[in-house]
C-alpha atoms as a PDB file:
ATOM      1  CA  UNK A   1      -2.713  18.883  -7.018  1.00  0.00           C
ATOM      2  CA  UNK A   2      -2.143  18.373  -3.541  1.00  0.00           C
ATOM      3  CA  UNK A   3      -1.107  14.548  -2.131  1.00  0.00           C
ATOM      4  CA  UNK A   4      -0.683  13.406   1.065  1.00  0.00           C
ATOM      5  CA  UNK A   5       1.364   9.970   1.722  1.00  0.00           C
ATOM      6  CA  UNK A   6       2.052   7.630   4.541  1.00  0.00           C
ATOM      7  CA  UNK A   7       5.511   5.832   4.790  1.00  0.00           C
ATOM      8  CA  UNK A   8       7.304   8.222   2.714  1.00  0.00           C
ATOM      9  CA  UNK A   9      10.795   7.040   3.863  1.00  0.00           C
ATOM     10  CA  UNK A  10      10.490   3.351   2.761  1.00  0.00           C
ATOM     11  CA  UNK A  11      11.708   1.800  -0.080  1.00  0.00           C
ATOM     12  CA  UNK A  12       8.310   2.122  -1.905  1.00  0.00           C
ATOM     13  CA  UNK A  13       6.934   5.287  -0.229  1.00  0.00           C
ATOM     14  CA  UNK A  14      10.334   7.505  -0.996  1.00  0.00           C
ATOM     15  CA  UNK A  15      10.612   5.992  -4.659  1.00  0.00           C
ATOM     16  CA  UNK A  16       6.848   7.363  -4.905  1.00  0.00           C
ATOM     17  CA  UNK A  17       7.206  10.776  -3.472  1.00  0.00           C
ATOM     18  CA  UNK A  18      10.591  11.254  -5.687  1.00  0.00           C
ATOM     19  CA  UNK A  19       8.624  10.414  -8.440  1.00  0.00           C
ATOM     20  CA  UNK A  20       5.544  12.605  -8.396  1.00  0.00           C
ATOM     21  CA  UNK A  21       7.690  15.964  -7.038  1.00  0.00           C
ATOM     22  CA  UNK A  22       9.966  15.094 -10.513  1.00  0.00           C
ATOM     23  CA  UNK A  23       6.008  15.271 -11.888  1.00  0.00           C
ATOM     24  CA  UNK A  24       4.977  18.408 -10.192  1.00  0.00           C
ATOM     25  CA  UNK A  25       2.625  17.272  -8.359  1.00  0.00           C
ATOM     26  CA  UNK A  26       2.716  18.843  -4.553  1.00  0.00           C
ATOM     27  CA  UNK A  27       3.420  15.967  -1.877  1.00  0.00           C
ATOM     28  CA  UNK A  28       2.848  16.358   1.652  1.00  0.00           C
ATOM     29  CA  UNK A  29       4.260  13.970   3.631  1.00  0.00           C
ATOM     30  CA  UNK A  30       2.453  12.612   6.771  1.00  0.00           C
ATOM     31  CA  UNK A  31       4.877  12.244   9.957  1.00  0.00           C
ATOM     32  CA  UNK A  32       2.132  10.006  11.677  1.00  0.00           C
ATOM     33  CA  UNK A  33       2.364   7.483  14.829  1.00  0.00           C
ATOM     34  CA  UNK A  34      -0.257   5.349  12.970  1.00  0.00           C
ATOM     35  CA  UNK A  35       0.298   2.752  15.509  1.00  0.00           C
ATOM     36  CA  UNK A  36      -1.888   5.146  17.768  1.00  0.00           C
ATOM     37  CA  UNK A  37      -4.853   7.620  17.792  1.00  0.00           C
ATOM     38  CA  UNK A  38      -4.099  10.844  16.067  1.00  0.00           C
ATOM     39  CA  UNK A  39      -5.161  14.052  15.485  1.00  0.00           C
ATOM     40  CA  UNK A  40      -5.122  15.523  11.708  1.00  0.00           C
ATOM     41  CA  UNK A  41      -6.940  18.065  10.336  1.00  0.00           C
ATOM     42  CA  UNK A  42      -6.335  18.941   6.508  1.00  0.00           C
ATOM     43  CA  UNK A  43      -8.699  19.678   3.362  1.00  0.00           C
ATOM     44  CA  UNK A  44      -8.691  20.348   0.110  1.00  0.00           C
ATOM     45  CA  UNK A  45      -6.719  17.252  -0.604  1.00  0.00           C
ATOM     46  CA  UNK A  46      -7.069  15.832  -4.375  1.00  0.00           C
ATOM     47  CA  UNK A  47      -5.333  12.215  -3.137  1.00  0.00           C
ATOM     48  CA  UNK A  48      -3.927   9.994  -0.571  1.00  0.00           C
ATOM     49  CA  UNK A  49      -0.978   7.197  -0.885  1.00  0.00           C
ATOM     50  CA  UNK A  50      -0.905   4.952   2.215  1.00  0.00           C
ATOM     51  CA  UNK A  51       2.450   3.372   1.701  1.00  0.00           C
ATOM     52  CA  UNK A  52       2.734   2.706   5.502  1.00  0.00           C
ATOM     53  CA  UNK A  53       3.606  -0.806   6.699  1.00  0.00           C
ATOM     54  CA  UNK A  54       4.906  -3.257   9.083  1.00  0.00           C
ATOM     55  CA  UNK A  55       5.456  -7.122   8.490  1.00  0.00           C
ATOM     56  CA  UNK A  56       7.282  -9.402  11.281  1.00  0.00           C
ATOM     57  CA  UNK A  57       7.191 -12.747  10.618  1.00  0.00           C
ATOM     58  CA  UNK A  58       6.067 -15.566  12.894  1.00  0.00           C
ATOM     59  CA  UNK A  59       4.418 -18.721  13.363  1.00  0.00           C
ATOM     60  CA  UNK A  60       0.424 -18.870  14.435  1.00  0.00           C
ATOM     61  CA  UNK A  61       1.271 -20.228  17.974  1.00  0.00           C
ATOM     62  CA  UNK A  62       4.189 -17.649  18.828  1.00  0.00           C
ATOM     63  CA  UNK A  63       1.830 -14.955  17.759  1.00  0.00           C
ATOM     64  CA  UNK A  64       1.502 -11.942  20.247  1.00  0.00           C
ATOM     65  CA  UNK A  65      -1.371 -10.051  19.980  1.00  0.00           C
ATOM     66  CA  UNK A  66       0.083  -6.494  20.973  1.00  0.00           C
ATOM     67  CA  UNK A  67       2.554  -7.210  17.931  1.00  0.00           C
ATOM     68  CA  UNK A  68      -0.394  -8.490  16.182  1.00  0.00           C
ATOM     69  CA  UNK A  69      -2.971  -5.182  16.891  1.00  0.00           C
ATOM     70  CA  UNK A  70      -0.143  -2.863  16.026  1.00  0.00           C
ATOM     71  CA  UNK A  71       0.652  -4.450  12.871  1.00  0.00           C
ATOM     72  CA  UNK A  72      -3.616  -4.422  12.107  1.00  0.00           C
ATOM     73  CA  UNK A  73      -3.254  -0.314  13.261  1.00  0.00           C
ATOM     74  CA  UNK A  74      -0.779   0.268  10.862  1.00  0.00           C
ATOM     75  CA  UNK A  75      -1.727  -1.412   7.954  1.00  0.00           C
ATOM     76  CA  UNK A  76      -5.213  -1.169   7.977  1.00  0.00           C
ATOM     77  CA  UNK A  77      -6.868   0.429  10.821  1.00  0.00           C
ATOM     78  CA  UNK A  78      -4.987   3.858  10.353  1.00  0.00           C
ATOM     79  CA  UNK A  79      -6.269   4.170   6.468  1.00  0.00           C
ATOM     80  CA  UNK A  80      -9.799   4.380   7.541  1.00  0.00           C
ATOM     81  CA  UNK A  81      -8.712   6.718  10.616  1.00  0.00           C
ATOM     82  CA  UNK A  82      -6.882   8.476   7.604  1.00  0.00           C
ATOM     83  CA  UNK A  83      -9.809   8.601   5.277  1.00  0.00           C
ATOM     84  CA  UNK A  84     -12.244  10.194   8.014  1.00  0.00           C
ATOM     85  CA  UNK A  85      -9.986  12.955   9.131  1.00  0.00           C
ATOM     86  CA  UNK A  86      -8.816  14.116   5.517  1.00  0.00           C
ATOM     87  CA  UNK A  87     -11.528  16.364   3.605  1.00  0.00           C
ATOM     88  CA  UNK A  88     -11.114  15.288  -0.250  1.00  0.00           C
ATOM     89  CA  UNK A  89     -11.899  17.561  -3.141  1.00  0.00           C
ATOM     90  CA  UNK A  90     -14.488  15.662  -5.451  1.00  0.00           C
ATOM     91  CA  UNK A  91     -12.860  13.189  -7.443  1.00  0.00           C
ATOM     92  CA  UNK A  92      -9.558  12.835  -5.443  1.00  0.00           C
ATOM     93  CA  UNK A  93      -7.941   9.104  -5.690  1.00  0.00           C
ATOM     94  CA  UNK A  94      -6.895   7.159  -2.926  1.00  0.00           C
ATOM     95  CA  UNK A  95      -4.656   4.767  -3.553  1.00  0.00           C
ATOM     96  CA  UNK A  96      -3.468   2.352  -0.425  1.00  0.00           C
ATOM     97  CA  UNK A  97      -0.519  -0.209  -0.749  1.00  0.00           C
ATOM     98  CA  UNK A  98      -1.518  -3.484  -0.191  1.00  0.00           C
ATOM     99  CA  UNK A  99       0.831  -6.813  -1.097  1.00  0.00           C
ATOM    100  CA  UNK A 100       0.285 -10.540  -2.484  1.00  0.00           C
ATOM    101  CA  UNK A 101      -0.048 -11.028   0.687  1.00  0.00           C
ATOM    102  CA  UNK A 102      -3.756  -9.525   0.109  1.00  0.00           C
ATOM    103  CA  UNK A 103      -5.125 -12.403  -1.487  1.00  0.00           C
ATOM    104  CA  UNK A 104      -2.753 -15.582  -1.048  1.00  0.00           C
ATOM    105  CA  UNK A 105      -0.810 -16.794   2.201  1.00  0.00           C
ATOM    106  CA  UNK A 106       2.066 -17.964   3.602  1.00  0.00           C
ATOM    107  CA  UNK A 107       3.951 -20.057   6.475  1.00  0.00           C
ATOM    108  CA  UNK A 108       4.790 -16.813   9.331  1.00  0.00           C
ATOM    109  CA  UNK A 109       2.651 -13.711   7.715  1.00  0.00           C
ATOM    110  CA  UNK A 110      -0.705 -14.587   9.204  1.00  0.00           C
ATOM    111  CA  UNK A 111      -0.257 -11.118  10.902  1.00  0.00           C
ATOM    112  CA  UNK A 112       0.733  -9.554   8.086  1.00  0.00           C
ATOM    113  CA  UNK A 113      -1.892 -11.489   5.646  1.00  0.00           C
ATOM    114  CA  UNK A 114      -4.750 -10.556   7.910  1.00  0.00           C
ATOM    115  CA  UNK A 115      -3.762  -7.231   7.779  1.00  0.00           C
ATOM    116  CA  UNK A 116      -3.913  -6.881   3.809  1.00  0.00           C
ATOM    117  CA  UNK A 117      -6.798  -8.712   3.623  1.00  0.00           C
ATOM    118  CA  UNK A 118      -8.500  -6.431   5.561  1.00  0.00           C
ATOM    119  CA  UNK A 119      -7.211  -3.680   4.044  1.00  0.00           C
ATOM    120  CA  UNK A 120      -8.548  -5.007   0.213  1.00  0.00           C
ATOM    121  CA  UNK A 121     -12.129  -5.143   2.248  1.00  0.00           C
ATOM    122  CA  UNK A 122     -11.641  -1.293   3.269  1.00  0.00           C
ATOM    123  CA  UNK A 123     -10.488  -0.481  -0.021  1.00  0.00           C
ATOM    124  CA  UNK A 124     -13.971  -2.129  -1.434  1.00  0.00           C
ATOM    125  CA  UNK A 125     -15.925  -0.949   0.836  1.00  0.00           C
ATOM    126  CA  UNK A 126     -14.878   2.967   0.461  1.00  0.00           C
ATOM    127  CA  UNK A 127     -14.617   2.976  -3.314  1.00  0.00           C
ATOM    128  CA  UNK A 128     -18.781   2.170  -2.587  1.00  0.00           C
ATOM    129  CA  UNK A 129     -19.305   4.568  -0.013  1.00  0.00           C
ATOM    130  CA  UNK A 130     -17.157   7.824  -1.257  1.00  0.00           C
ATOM    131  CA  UNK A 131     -18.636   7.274  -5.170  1.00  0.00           C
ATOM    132  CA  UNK A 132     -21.001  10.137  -4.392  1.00  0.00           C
ATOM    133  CA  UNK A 133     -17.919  12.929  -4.470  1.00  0.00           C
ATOM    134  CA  UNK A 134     -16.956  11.056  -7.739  1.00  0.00           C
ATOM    135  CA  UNK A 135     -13.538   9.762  -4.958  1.00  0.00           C
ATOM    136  CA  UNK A 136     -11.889   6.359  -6.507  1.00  0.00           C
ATOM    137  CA  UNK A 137     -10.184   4.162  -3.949  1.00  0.00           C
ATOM    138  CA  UNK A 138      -7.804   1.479  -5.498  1.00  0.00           C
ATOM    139  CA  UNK A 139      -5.389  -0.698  -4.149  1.00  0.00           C
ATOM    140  CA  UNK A 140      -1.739  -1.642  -5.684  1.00  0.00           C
ATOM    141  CA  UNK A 141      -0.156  -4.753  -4.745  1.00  0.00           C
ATOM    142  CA  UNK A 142       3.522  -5.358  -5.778  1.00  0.00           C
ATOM    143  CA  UNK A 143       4.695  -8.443  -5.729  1.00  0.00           C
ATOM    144  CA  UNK A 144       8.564  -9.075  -4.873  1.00  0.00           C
ATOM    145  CA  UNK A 145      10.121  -5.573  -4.729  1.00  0.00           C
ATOM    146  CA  UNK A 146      13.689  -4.751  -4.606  1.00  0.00           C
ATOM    147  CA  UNK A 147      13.642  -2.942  -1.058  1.00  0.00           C
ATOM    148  CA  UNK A 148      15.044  -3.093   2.527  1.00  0.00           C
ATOM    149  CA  UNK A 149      11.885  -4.964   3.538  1.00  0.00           C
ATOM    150  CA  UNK A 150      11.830  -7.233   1.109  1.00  0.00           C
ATOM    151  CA  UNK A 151      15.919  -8.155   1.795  1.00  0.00           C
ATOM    152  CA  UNK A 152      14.629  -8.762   5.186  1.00  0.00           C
ATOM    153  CA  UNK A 153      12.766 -11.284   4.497  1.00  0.00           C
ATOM    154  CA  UNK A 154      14.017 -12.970   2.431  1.00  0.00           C
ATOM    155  CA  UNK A 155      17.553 -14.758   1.847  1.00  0.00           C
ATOM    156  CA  UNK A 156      20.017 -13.520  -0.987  1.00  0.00           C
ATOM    157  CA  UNK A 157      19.111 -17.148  -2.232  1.00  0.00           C
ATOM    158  CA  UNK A 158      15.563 -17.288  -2.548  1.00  0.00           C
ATOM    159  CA  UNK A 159      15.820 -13.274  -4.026  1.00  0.00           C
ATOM    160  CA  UNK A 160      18.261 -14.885  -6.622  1.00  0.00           C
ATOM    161  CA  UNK A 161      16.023 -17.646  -6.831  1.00  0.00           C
ATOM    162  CA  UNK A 162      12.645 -14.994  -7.072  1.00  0.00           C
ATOM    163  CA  UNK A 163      14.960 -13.010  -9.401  1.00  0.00           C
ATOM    164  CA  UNK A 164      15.030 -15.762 -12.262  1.00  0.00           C
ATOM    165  CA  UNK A 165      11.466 -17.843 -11.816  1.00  0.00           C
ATOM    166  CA  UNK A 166       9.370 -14.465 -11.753  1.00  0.00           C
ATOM    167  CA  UNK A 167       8.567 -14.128 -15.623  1.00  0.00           C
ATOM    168  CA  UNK A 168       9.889 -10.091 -15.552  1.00  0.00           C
ATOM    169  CA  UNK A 169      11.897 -10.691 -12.560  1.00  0.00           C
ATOM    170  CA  UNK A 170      11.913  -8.814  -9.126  1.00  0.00           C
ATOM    171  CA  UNK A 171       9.640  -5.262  -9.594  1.00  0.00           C
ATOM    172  CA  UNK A 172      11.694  -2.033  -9.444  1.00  0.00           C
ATOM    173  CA  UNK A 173       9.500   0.757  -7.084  1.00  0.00           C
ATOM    174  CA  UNK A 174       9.669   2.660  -9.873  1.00  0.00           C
ATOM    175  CA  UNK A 175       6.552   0.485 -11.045  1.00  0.00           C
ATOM    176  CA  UNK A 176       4.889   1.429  -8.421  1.00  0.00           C
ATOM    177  CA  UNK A 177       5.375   4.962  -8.491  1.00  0.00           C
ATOM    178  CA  UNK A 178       4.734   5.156 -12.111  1.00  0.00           C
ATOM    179  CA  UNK A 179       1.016   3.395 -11.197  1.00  0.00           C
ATOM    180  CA  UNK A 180       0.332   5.288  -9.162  1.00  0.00           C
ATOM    181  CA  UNK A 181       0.849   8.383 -10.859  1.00  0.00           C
ATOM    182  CA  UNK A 182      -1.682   7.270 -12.983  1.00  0.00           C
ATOM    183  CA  UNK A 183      -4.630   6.816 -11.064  1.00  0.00           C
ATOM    184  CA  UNK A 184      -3.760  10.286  -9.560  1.00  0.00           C
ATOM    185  CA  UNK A 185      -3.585  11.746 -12.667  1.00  0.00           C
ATOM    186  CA  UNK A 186      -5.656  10.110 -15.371  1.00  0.00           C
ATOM    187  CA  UNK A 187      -8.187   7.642 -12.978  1.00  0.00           C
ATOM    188  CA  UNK A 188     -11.852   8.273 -13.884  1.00  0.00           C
ATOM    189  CA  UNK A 189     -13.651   5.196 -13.946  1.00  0.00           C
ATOM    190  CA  UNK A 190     -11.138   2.302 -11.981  1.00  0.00           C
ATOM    191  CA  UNK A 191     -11.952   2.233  -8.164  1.00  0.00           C
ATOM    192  CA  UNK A 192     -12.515  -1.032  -5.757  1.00  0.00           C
ATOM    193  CA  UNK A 193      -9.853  -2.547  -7.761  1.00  0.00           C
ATOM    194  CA  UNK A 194      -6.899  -4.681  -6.403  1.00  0.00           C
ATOM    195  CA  UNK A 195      -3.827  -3.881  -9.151  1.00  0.00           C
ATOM    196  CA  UNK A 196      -1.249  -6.284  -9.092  1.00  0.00           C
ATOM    197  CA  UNK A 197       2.310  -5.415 -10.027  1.00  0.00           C
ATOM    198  CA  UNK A 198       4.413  -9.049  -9.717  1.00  0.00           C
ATOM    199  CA  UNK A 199       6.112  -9.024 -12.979  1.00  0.00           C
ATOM    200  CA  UNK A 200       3.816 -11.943 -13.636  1.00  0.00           C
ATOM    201  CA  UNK A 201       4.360 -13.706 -10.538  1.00  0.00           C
ATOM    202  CA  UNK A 202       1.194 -14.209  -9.576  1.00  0.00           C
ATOM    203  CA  UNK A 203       0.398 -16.439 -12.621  1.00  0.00           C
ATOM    204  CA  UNK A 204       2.620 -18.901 -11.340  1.00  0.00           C
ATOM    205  CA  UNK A 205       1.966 -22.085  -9.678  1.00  0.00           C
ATOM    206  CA  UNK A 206       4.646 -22.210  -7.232  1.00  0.00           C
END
């Protein structure tokens, strides 16, 4: 089995590729400017993991819109780019990385909302239109992750405070990694999905 992934040195991305090589599965890790046109040429591939992501926070009126389309090329724009140039074996899984942030808001990540919004509407959209080679296209969205990124945006008080409101607490990427193992692995019949791994905080009202 032959995987390619995106973002393979973040806190999500390297927990993922750690944990399917201790799986034997054969990961090939993409060394992309996704920010930008690029060229790739690869077949025979049985899955793809876009872990790539960007998320600066700011306020609707300080917005910049060359932060704005790079953070729309990354996050979104590239999978697509991703999913034309890459020549999948019949029923491959693709799997992109999407956040809360795919379905709710909040104050300073309109960029970053927009972005996994659009990104759910890709996922949707391909699981329809790449049925035919039997290809599933999900999306996983973890909640509040204990990573780098999620430290940097967020205080030591309100992770404390995250820590003990979130029913099982703040996820581990080894959550993530174990998902999507699965779909890689066992997925026959879940694709268009959005699968939410929040340790229940989603069921909130907060």
């Amino acid at each position: 089995m032959k995987i390619l992934i995106t973002g393979s040195t973040g806190g999500i991305g390297s927990k993922v590729c750690e944990y399917l090589e201790k799986n034997n599965i054969e990961v090939i890790k993409l060394k992309l400017d996704l920010s930008k046109d690029f060229d790739l040429d690869i077949d025979n591939v049985d899955g793809l993991i876009h872990c790539a992501g960007i998320n600066n926070l700011c306020r609707f009126e300080n917005i910049d819109y060359e932060n704005m389309n790079e953070i729309l090329q990354i996050n979104s724009v590239s999978f697509i780019k991703l999913c034309q140039k890459i020549e999948f074996n019949n029923n491959a899984n693709i799997i992109a990385i999407g956040s809360l942030y795919a379905t709710s808001v909040k104050p300073e990540r309109m960029m970053y909302s927009f972005s996994k919004h659009a990104l759910l509407a890709v996922v949707k959209t391909l699981a329809i239109e790449m049925s035919k080679k039997k290809i599933k296209v999900n999306m996983i969205s973890p909640g509040f992750v204990n990573t780098s990124l999620t430290r940097k945006n967020n205080t030591q008080e309100r992770l404390d405070q995250l820590d003990s409101i979130i029913p099982l607490g703040l996820t581990d990427a080894d959550e993530i990694a174990k998902m999507c193992l699965y779909l890689l692995k066992e997925n026959a019949a879940i694709t268009g999905q959005n699968l939410i791994i929040d340790g229940g905080y989603s069921c909130l009202e907060i």
